[in-house]
PDB file of N, CA and C in Angstrom:
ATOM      1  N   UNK A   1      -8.763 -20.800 -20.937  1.00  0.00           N
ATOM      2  CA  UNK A   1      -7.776 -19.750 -20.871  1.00  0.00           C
ATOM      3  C   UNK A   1      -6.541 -20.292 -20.152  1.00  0.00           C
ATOM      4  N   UNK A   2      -5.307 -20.219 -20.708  1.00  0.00           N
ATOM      5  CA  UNK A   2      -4.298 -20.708 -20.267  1.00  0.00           C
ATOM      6  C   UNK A   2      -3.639 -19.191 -19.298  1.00  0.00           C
ATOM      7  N   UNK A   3      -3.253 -19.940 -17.821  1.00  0.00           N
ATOM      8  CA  UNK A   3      -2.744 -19.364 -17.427  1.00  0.00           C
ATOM      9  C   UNK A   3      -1.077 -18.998 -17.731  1.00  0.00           C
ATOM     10  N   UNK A   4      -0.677 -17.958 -17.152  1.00  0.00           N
ATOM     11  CA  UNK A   4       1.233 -17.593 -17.259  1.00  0.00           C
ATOM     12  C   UNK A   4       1.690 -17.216 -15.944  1.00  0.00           C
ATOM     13  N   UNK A   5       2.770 -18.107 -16.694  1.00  0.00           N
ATOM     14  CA  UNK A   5       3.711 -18.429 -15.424  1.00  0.00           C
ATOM     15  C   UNK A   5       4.338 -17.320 -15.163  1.00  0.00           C
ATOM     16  N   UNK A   6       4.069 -16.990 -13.738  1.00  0.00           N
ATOM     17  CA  UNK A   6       4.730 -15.332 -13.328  1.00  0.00           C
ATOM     18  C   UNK A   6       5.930 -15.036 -13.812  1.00  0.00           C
ATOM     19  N   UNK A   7       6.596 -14.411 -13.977  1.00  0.00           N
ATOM     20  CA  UNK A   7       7.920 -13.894 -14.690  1.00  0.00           C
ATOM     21  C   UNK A   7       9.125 -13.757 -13.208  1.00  0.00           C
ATOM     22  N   UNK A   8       9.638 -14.770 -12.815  1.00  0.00           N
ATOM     23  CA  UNK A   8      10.440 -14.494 -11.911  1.00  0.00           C
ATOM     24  C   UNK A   8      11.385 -13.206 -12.127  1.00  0.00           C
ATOM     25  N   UNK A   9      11.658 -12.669 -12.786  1.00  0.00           N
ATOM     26  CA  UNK A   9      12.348 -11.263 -13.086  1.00  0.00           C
ATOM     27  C   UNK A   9      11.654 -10.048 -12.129  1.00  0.00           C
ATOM     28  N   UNK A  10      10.524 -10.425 -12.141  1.00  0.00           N
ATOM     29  CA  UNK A  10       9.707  -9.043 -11.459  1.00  0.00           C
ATOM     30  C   UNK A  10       9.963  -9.213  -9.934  1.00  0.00           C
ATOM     31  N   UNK A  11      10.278  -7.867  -9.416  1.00  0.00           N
ATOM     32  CA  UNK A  11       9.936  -7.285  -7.945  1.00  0.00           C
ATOM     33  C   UNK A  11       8.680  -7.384  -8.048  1.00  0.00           C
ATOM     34  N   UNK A  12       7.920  -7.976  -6.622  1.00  0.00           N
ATOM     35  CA  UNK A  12       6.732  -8.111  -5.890  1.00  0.00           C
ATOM     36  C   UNK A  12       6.297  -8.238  -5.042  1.00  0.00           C
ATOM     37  N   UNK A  13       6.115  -7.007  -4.133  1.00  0.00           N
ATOM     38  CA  UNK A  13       5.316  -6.885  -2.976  1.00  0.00           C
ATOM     39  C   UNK A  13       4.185  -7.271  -2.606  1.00  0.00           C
ATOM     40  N   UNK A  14       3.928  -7.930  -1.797  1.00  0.00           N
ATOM     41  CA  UNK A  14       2.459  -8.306  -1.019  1.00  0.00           C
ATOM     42  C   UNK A  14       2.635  -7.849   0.310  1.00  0.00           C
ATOM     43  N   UNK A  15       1.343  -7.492   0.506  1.00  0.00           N
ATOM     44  CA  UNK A  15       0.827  -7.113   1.712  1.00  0.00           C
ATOM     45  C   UNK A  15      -0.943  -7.705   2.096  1.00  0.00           C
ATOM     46  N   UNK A  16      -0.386  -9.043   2.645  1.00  0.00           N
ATOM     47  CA  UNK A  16      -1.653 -10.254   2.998  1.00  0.00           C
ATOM     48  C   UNK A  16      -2.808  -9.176   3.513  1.00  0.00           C
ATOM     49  N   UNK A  17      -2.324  -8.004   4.377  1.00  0.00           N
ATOM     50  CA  UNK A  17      -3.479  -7.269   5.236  1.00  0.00           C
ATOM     51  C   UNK A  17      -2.800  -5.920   5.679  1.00  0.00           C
ATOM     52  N   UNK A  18      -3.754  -5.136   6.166  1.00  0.00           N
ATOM     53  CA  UNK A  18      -3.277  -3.849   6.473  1.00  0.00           C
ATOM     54  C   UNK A  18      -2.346  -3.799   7.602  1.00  0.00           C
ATOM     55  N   UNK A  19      -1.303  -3.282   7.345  1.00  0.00           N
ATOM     56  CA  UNK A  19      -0.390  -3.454   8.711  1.00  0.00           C
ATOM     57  C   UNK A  19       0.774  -1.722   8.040  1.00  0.00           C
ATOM     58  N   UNK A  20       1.132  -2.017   9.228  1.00  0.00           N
ATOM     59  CA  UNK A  20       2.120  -0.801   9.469  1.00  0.00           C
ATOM     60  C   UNK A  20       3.019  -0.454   8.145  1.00  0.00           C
ATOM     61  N   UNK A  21       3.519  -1.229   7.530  1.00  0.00           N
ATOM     62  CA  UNK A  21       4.421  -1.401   6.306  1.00  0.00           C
ATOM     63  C   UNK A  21       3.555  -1.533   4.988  1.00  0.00           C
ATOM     64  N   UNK A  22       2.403  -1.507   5.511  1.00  0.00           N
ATOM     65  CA  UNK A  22       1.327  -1.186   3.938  1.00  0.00           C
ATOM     66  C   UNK A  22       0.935   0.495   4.325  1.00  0.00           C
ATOM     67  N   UNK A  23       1.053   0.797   5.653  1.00  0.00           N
ATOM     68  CA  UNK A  23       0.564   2.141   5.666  1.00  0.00           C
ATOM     69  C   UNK A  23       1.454   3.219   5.532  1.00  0.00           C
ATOM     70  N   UNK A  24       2.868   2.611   5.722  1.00  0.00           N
ATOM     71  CA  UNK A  24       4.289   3.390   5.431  1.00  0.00           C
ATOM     72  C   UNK A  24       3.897   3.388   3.567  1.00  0.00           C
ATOM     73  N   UNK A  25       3.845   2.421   3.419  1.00  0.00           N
ATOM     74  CA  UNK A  25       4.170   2.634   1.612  1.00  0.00           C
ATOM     75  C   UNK A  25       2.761   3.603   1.594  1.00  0.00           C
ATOM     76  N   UNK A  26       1.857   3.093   1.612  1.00  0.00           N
ATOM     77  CA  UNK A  26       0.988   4.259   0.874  1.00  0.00           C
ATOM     78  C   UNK A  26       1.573   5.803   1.262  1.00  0.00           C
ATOM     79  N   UNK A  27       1.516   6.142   2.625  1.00  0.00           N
ATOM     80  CA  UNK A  27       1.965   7.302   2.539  1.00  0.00           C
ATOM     81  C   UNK A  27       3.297   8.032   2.066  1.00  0.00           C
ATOM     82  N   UNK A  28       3.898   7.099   1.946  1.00  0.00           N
ATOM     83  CA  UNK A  28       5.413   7.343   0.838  1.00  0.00           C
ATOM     84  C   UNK A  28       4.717   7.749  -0.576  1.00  0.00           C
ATOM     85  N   UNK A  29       3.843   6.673  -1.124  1.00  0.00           N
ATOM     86  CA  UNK A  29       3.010   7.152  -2.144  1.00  0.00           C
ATOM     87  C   UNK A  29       2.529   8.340  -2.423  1.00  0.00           C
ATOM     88  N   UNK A  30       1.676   8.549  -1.417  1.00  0.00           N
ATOM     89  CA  UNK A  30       0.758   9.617  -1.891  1.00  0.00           C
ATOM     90  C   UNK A  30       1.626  11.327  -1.427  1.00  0.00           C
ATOM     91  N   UNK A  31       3.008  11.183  -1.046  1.00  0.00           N
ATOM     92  CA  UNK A  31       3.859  11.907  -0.767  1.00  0.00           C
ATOM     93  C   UNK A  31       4.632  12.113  -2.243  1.00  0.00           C
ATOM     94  N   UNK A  32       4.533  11.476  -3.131  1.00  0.00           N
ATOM     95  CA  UNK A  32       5.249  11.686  -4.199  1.00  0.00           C
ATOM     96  C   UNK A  32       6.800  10.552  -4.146  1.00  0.00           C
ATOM     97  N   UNK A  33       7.133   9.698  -3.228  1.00  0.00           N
ATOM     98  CA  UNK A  33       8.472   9.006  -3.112  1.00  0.00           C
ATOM     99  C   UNK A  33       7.761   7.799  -4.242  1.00  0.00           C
ATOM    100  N   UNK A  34       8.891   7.095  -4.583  1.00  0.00           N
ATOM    101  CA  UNK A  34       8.743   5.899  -5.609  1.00  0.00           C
ATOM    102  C   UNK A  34       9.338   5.462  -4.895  1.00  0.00           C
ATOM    103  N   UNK A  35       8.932   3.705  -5.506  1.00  0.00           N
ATOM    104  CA  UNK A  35       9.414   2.853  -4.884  1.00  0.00           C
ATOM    105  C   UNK A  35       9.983   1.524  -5.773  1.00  0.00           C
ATOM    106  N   UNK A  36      10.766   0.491  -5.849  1.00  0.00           N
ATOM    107  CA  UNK A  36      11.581  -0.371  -6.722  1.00  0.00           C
ATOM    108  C   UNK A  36      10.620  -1.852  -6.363  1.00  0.00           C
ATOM    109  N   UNK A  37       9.406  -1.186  -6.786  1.00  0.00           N
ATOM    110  CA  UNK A  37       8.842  -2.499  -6.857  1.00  0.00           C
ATOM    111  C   UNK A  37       8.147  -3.054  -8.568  1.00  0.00           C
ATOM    112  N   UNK A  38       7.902  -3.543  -9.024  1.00  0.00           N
ATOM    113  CA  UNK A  38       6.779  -3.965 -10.273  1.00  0.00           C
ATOM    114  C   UNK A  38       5.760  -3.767 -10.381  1.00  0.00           C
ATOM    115  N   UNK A  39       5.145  -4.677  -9.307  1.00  0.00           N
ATOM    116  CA  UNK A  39       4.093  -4.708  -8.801  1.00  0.00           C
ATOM    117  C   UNK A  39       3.687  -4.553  -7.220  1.00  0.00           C
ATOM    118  N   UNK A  40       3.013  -3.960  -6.926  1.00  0.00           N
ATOM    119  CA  UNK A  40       2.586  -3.952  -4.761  1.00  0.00           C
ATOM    120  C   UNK A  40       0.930  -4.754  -5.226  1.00  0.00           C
ATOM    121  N   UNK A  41       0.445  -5.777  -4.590  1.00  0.00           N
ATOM    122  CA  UNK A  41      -0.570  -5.828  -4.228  1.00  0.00           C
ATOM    123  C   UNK A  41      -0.778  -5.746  -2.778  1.00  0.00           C
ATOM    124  N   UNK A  42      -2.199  -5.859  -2.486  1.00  0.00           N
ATOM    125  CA  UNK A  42      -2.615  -5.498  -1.050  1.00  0.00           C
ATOM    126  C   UNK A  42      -3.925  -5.216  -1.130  1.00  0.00           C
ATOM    127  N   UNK A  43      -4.014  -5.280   0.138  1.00  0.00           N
ATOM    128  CA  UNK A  43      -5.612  -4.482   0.674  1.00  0.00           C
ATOM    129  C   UNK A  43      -5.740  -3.051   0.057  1.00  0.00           C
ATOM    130  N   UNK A  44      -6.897  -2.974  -0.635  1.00  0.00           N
ATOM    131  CA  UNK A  44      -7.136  -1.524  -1.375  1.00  0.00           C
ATOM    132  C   UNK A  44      -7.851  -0.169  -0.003  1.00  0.00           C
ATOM    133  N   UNK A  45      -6.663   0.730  -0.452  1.00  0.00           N
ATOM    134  CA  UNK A  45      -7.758   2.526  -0.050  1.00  0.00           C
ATOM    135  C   UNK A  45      -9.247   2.513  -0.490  1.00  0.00           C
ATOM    136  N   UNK A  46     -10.301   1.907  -0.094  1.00  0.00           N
ATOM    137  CA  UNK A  46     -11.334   2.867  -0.966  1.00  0.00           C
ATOM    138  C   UNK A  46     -12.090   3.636  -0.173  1.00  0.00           C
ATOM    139  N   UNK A  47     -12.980   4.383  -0.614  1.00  0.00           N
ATOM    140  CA  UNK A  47     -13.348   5.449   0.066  1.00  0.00           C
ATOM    141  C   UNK A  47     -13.111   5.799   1.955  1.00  0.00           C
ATOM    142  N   UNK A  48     -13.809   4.958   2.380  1.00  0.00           N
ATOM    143  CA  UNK A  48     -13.765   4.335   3.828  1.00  0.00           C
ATOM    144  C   UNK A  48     -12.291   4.640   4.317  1.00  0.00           C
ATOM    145  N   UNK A  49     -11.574   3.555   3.645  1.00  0.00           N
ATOM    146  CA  UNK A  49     -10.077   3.577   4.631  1.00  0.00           C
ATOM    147  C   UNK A  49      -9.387   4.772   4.321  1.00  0.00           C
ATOM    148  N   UNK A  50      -9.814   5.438   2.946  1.00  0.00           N
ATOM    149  CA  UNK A  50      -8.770   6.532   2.464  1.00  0.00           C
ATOM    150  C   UNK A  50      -8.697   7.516   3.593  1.00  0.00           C
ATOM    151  N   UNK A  51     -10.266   7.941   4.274  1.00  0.00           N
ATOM    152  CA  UNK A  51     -10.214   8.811   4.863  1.00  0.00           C
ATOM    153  C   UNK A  51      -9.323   8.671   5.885  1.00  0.00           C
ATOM    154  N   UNK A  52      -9.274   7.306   6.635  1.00  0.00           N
ATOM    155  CA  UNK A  52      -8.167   6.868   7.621  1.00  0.00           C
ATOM    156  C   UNK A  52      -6.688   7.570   6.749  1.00  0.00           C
ATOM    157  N   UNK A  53      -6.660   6.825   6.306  1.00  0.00           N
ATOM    158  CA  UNK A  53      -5.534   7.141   6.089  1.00  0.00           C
ATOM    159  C   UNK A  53      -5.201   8.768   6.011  1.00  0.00           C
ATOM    160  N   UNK A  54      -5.828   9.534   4.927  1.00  0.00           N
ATOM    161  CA  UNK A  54      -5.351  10.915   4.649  1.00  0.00           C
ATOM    162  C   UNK A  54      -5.173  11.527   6.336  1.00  0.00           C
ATOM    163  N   UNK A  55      -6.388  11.289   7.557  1.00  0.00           N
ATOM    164  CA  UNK A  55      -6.309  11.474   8.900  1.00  0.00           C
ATOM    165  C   UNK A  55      -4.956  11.195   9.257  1.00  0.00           C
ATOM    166  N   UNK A  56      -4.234  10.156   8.417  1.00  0.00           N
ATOM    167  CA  UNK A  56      -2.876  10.062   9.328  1.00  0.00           C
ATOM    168  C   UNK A  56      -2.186  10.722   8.546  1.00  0.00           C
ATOM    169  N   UNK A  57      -1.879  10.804   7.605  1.00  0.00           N
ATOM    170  CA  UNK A  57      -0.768  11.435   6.648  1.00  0.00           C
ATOM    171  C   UNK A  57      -1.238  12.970   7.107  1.00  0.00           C
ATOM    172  N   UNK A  58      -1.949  13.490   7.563  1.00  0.00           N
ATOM    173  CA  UNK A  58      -2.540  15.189   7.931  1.00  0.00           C
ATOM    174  C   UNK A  58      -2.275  15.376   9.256  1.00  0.00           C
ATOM    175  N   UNK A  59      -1.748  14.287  10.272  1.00  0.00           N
ATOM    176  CA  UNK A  59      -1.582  14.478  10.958  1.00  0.00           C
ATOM    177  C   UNK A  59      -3.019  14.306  12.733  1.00  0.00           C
ATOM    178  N   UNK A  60      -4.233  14.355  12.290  1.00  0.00           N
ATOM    179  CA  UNK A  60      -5.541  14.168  12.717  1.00  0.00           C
ATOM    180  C   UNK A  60      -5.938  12.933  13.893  1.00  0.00           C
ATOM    181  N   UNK A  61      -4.939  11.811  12.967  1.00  0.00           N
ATOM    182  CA  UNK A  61      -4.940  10.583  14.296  1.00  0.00           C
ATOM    183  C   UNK A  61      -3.450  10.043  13.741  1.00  0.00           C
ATOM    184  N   UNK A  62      -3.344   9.219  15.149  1.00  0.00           N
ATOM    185  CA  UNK A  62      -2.183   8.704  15.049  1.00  0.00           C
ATOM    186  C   UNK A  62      -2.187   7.430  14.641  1.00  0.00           C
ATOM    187  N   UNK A  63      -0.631   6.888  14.412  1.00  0.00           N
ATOM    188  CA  UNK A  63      -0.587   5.327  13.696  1.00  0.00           C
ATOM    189  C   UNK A  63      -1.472   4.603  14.764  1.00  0.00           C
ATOM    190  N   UNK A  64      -1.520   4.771  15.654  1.00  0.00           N
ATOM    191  CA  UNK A  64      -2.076   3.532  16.821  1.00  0.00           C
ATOM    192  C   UNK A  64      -3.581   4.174  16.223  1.00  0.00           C
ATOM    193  N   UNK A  65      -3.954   4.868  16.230  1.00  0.00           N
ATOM    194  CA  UNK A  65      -5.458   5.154  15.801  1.00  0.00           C
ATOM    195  C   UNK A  65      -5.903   4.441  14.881  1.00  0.00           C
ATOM    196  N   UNK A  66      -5.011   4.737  14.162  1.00  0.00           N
ATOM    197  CA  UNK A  66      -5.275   4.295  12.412  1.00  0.00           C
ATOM    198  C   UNK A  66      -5.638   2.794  12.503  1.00  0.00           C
TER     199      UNK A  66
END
């Protein structure tokens, strides 16, 4: 299988690990804001962290908690 060469044209966010600016975007996300990227990769929400998270976006714990 031949790989392809990324398309320098595209916006692309990475986020190596969970940090403050992966937890701003998600909750921009799940707020309904868009964002001018292509692609975001990163560390995934799944069940576990979501709950963290929704706790912060609800207000429940704070960023230092999180």
């Amino acid at each position: 299988m031949k790989k392809s060469k990324p398309n320098d044209s595209l916006k692309i966010l990475k986020f190596p690990e969970m940090s403050d600016e992966w937890l701003d975007l998600i909750a921009q996300c799940r707020n309904g804001k868009t964002h001018n990227y292509d692609i975001v990769e990163g560390p995934m929400a799944d069940d576990t962290v979501w709950n963290y998270v929704n706790d912060f976006l609800t207000g429940r714990i704070s960023r230092k908690q999180f």
